[in-house]
C-alpha atoms as a PDB file:
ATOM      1  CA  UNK A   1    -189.923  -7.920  79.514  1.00  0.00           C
ATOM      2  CA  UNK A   2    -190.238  -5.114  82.138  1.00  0.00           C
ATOM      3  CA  UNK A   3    -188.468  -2.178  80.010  1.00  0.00           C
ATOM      4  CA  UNK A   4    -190.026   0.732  81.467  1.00  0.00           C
ATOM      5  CA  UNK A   5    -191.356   1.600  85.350  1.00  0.00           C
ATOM      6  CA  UNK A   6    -192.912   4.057  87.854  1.00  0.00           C
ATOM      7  CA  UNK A   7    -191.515   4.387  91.248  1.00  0.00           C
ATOM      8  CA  UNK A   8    -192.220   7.532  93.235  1.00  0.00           C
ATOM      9  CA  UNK A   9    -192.288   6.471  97.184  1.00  0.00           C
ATOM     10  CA  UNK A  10    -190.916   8.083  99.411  1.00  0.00           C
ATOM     11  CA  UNK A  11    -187.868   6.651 101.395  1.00  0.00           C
ATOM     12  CA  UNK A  12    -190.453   6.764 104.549  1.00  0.00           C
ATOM     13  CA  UNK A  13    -193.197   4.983 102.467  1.00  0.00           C
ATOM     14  CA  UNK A  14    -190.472   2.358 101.284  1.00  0.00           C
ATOM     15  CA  UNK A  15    -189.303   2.095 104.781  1.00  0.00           C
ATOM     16  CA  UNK A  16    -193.283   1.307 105.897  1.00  0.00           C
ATOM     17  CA  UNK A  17    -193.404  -1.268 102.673  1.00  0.00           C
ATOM     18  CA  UNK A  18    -190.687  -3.328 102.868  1.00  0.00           C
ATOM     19  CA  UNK A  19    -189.201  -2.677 106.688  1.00  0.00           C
ATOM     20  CA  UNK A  20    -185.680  -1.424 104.797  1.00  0.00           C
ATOM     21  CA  UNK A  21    -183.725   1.826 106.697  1.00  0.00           C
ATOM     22  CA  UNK A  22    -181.835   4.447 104.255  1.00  0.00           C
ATOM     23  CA  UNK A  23    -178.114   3.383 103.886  1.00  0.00           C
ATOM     24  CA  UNK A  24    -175.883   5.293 105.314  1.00  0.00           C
ATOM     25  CA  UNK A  25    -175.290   7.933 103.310  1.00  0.00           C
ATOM     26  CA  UNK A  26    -177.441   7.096 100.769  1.00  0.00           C
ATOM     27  CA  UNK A  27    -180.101   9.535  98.876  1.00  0.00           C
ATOM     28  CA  UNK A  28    -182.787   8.216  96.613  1.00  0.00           C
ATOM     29  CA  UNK A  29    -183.442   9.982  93.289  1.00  0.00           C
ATOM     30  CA  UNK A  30    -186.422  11.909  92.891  1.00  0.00           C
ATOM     31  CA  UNK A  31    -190.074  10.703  92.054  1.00  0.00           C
ATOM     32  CA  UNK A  32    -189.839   8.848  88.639  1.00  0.00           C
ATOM     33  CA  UNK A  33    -192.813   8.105  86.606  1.00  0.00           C
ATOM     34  CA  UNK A  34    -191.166   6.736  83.638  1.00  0.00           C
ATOM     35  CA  UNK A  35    -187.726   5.242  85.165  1.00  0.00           C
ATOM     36  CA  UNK A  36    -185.743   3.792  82.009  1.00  0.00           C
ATOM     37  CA  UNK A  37    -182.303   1.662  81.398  1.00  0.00           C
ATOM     38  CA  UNK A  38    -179.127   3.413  82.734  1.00  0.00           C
ATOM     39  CA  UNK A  39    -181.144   5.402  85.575  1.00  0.00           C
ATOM     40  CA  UNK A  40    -180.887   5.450  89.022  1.00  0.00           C
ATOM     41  CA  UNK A  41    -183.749   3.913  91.189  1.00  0.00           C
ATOM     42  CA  UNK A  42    -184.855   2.689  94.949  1.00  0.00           C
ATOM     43  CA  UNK A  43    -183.636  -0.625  95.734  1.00  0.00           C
ATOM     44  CA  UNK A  44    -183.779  -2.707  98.851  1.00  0.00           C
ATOM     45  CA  UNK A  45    -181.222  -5.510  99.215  1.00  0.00           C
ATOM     46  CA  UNK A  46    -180.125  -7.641 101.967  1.00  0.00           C
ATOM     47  CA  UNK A  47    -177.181  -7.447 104.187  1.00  0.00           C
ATOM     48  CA  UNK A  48    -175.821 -10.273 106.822  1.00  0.00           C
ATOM     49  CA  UNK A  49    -176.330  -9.061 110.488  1.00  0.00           C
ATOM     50  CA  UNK A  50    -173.397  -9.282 112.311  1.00  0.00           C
ATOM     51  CA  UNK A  51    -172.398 -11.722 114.902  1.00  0.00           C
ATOM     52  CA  UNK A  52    -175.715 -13.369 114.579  1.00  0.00           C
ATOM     53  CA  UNK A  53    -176.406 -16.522 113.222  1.00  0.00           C
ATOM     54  CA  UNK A  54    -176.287 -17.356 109.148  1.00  0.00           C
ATOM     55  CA  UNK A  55    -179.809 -17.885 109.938  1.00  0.00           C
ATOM     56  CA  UNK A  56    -180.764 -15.019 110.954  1.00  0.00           C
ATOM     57  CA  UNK A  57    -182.753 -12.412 108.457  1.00  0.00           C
ATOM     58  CA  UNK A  58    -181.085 -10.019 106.721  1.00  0.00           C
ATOM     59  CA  UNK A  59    -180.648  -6.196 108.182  1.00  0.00           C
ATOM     60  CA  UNK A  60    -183.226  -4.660 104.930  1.00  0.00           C
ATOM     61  CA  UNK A  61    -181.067  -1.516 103.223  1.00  0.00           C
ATOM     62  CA  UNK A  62    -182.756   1.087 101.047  1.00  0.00           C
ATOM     63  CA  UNK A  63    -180.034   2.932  98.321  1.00  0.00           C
ATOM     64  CA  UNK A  64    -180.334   4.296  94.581  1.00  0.00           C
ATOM     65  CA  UNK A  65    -178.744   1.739  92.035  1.00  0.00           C
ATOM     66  CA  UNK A  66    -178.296   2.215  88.491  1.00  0.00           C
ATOM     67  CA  UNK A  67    -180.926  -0.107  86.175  1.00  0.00           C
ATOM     68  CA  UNK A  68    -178.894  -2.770  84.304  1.00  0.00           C
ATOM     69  CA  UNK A  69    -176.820  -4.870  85.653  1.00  0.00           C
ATOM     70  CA  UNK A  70    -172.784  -4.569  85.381  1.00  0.00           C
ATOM     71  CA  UNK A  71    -171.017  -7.990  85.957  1.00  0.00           C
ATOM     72  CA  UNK A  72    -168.431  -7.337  87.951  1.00  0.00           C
ATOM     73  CA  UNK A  73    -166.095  -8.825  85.857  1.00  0.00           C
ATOM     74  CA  UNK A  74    -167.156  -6.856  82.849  1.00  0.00           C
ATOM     75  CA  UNK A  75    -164.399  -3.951  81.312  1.00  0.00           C
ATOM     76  CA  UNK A  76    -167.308  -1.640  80.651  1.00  0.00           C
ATOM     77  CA  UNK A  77    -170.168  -0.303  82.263  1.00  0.00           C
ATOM     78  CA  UNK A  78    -172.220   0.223  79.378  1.00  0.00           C
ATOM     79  CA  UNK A  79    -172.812  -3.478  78.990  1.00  0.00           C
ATOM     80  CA  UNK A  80    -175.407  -2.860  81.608  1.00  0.00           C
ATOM     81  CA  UNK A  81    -178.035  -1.301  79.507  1.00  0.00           C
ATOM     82  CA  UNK A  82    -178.330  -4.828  77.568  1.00  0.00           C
ATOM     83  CA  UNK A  83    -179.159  -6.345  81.005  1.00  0.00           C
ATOM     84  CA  UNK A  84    -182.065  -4.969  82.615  1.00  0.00           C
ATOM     85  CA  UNK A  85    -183.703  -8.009  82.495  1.00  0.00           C
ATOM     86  CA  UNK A  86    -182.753 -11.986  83.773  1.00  0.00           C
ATOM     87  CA  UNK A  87    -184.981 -14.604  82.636  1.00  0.00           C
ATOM     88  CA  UNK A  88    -185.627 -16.815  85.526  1.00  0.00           C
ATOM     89  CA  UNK A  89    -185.135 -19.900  83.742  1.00  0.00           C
ATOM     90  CA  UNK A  90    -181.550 -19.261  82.702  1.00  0.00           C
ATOM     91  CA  UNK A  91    -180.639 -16.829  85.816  1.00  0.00           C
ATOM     92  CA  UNK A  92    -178.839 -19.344  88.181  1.00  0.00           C
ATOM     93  CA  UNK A  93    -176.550 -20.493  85.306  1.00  0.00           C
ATOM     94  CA  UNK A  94    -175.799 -17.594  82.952  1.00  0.00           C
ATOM     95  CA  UNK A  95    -172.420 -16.392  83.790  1.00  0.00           C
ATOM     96  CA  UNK A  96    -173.449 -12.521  83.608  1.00  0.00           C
ATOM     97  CA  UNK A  97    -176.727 -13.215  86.436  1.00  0.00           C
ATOM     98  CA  UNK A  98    -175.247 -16.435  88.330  1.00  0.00           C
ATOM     99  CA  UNK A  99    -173.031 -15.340  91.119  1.00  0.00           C
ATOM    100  CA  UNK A 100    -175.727 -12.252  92.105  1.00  0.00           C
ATOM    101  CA  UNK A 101    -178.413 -14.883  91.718  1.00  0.00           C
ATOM    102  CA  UNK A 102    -176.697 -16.988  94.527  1.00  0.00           C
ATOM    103  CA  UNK A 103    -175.877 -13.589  96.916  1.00  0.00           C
ATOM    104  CA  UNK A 104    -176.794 -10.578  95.903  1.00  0.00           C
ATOM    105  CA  UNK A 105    -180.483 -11.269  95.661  1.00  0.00           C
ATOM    106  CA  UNK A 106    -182.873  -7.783  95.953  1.00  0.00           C
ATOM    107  CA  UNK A 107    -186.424  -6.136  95.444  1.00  0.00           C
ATOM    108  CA  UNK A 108    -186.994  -3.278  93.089  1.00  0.00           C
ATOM    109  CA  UNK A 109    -190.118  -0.937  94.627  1.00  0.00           C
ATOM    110  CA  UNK A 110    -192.441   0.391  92.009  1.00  0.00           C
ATOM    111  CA  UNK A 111    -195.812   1.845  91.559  1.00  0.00           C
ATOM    112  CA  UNK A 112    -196.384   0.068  88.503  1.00  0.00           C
ATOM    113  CA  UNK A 113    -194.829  -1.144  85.240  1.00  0.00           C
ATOM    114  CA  UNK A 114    -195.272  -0.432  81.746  1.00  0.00           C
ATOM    115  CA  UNK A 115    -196.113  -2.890  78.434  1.00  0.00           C
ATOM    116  CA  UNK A 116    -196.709  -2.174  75.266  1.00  0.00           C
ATOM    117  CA  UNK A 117    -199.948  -4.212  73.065  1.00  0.00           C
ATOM    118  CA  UNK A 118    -198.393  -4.396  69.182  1.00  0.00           C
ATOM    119  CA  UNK A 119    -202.497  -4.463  68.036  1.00  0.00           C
ATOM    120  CA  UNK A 120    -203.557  -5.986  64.424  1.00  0.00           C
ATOM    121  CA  UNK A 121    -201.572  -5.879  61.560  1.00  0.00           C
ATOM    122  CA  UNK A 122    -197.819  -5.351  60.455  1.00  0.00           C
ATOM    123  CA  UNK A 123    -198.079  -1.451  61.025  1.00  0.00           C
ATOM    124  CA  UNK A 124    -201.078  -1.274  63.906  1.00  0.00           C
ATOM    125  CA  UNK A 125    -199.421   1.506  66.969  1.00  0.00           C
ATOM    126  CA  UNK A 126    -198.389   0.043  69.608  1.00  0.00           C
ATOM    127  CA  UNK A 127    -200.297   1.312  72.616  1.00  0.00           C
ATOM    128  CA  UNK A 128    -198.532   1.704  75.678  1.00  0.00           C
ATOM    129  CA  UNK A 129    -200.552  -0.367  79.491  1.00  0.00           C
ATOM    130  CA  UNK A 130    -200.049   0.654  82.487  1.00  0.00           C
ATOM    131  CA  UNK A 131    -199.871  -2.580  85.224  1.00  0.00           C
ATOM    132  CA  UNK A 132    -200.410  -1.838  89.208  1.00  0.00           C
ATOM    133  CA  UNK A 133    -201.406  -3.578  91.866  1.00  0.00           C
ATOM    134  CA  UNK A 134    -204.897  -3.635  92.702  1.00  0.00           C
ATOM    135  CA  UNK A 135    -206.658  -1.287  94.617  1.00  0.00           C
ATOM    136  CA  UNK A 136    -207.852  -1.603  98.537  1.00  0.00           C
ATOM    137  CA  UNK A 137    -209.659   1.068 100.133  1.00  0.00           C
ATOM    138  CA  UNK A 138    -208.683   3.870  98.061  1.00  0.00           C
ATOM    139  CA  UNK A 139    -204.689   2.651  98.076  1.00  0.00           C
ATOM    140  CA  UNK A 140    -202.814   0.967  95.752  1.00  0.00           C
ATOM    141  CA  UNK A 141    -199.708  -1.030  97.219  1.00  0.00           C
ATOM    142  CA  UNK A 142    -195.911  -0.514  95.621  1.00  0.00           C
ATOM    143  CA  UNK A 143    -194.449  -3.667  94.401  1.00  0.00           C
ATOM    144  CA  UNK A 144    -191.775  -5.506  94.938  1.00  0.00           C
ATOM    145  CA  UNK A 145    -189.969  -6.711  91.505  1.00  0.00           C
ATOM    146  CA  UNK A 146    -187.692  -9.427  91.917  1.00  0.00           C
ATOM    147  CA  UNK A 147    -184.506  -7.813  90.755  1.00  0.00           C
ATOM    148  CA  UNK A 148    -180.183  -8.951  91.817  1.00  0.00           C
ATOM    149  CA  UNK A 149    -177.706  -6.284  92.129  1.00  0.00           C
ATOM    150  CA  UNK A 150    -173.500  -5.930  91.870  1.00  0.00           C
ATOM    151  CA  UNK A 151    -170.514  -3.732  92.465  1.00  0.00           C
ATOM    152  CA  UNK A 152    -168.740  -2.500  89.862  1.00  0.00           C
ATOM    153  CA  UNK A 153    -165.941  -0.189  89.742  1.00  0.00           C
ATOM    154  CA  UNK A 154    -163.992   0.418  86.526  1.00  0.00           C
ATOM    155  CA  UNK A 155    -160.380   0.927  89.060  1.00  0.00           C
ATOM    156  CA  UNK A 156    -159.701   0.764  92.496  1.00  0.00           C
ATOM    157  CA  UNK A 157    -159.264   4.820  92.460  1.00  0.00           C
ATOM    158  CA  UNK A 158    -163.263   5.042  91.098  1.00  0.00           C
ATOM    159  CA  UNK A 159    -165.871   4.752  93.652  1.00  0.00           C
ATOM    160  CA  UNK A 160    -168.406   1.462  93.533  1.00  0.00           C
ATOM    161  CA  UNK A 161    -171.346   1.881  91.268  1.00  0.00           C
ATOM    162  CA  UNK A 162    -174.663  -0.346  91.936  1.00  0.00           C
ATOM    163  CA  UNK A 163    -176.501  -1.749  89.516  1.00  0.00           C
ATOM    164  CA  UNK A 164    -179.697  -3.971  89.376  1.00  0.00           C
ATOM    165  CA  UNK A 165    -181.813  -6.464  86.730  1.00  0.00           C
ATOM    166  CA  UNK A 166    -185.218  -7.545  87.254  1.00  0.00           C
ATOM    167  CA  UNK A 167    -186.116 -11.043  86.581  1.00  0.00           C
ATOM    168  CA  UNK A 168    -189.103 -11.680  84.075  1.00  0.00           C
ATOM    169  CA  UNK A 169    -191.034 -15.158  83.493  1.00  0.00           C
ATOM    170  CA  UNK A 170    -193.213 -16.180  80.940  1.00  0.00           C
ATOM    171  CA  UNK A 171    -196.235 -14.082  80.746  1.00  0.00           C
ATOM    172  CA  UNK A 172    -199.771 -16.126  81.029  1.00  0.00           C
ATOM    173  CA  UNK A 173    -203.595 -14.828  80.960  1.00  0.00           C
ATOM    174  CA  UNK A 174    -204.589 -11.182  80.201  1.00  0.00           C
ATOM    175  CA  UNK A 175    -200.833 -10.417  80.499  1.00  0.00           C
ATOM    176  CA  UNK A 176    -199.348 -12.544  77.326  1.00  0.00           C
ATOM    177  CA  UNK A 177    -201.387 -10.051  74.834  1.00  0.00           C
ATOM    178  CA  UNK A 178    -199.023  -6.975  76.122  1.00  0.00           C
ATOM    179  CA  UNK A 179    -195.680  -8.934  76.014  1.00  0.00           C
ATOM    180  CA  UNK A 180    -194.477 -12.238  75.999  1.00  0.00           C
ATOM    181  CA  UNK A 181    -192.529 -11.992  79.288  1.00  0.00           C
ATOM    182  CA  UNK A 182    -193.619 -10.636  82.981  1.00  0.00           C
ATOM    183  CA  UNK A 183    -191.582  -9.535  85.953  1.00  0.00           C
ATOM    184  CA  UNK A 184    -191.933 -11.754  88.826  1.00  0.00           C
ATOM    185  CA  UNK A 185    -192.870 -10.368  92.081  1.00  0.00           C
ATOM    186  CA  UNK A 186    -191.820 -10.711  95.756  1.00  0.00           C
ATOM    187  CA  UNK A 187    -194.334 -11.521  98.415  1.00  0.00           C
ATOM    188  CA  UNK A 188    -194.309 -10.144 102.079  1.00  0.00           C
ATOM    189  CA  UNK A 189    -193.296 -13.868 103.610  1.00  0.00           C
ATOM    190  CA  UNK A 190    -190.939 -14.351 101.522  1.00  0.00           C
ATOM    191  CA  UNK A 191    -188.967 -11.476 101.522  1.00  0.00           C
ATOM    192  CA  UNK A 192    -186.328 -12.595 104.379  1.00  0.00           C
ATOM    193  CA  UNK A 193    -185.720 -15.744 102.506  1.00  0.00           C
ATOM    194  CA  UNK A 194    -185.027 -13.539  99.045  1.00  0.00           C
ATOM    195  CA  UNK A 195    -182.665 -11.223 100.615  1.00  0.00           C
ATOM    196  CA  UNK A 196    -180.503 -13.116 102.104  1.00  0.00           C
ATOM    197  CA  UNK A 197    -177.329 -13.301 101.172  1.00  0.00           C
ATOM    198  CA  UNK A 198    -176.970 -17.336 102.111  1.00  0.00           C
ATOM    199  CA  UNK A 199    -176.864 -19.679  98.938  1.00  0.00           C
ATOM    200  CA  UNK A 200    -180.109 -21.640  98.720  1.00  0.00           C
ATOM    201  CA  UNK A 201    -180.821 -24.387  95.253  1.00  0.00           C
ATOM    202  CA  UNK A 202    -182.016 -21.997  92.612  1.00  0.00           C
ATOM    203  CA  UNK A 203    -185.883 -24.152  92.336  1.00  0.00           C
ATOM    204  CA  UNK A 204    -186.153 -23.402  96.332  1.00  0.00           C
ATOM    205  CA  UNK A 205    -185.737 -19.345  95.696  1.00  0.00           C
ATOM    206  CA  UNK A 206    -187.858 -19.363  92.121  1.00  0.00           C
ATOM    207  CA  UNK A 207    -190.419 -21.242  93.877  1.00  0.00           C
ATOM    208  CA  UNK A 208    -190.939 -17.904  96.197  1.00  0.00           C
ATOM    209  CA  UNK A 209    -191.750 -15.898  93.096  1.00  0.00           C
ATOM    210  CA  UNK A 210    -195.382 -14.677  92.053  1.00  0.00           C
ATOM    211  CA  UNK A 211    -195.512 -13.523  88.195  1.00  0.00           C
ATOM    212  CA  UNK A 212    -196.786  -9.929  87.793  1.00  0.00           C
ATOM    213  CA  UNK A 213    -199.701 -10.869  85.901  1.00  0.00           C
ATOM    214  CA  UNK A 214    -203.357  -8.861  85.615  1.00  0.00           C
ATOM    215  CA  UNK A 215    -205.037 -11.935  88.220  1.00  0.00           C
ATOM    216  CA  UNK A 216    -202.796  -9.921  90.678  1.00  0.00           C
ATOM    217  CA  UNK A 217    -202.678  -6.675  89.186  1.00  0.00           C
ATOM    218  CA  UNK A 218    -204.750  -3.845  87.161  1.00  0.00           C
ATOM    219  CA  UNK A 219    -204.272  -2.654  83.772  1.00  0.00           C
ATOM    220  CA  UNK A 220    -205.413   0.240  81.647  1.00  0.00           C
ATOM    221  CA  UNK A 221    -204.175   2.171  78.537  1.00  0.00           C
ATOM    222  CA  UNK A 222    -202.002   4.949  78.875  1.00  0.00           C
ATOM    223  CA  UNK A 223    -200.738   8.274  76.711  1.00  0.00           C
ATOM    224  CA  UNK A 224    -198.027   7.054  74.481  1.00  0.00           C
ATOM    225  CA  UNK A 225    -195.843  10.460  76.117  1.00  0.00           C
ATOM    226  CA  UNK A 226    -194.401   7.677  78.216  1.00  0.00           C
ATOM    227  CA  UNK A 227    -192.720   6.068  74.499  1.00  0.00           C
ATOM    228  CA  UNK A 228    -190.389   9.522  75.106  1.00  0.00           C
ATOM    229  CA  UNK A 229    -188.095   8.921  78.509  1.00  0.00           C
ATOM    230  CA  UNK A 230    -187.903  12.354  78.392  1.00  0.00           C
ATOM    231  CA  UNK A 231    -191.617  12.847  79.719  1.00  0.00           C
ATOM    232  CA  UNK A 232    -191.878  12.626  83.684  1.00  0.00           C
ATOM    233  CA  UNK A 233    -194.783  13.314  85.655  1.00  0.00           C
ATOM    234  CA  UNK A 234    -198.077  11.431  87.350  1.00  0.00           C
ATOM    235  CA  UNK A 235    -199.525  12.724  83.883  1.00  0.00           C
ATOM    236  CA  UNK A 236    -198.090   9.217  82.477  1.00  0.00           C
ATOM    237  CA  UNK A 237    -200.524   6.952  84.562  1.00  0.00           C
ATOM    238  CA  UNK A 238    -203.679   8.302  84.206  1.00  0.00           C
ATOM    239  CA  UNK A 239    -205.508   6.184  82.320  1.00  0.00           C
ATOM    240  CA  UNK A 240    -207.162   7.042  78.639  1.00  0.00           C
ATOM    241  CA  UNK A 241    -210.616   8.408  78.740  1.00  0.00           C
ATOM    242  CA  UNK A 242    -213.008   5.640  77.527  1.00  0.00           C
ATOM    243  CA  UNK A 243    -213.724   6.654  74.419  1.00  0.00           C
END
């Protein structure tokens, strides 16, 4: 499960990562180092060019969506913040996931992602991990989460509100002794393929996925301020002396 995140990029550093221009009109929230269900976020989706072929890949949009996704069928909003996640093995047939899964496919930018190790015994802390990508000449790359997003509006007098999941797998290696479950990540190639909006057979679009596991990424302890969604700041992701 991927219940907790860091994404502080710019909208010119998202633009250079994933090729994806502002929306009109759009304005991303500010740096986030512990981004939480029911906030708003940077998310790049996919939009058919027009008059150009079905083919053809997507125009790349940057806007702020909320995190947990609204069905757009659903009477309330709030059932969002019970969907921040979609497993991958149930997405293309669970009614609340399926009809973004086939369209409204998009990547979530983040620094990193946080789990949380339970430890031994019944009443061990649980200490909160960091997980980023790994480090290249003195930079660390954001990543792109696999994540689908929807429209929902409450009436047609209320103005359309966003909102995104991010879809987890089964976590292997290093990475099942934090949590049972990993996001799955979005590779540069495949990113045209992922954001379009054209229907492809839900194996051929899974099979583009990369799990978010520690052979990819790095991952060190951090304070447990983050447990408190109150505490912001780069403070978060430093990671705990050695000792």
């Amino acid at each position: 499960m991927c219940g907790r995140y860091a994404t502080t990029r710019t909208s010119t550093d998202l633009d250079d990562a994933f090729a994806a221009r502002l929306a009109d009109g759009a304005e991303l929230p500010p740096p986030d180092w512990n981004v939480a269900p029911t906030k708003q976020a940077p998310l790049v989706i996919g939009r058919a060019r027009e008059d150009a072929e079905e083919s053809a890949p997507p125009r790349r949009e940057l806007l702020a969506a909320t995190w947990g996704l609204v069905p757009s069928w659903a009477k309330d909003r709030s059932v969002g913040s019970r969907m921040i996640n979609a497993r991958s093995e149930t997405v293309a047939e669970k009614p609340s996931f399926r009809r973004a899964f086939a369209r409204r496919r998009a990547i979530v930018p983040a620094d990193g992602y946080y789990e949380w190790y339970a430890g031994q015994g019944p009443k061990a802390p649980k200490q909160p991990f960091y997980i980023t990508s790994g480090e290249h000449d003195g930079r660390r790359e954001v990543l792109g989460l696999a994540g689908l997003y929807e429209f929902w509006r409450s009436s047609a007098e209320e103005p359309w509100l966003v909102t995104f999941t991010i879809l987890t797998t089964s976590a292997e290696g290093g990475d099942g002794m934090l949590h049972d479950r990993a996001p799955l990540l979005v590779g540069p190639e495949v990113r045209d393929t992922w954001l379009s909006p054209v229907e492809r057979p839900a194996a051929e679009l899974l099979d583009l996925l990369v799990p978010a596991t520690p052979g990819h990424l790095d991952a060190w302890p951090v304070t447990t301020q983050v447990n408190n969604v109150r505490n912001n700041g780069p403070e978060l992701v430093e990671p705990l002396p050695a000792e």
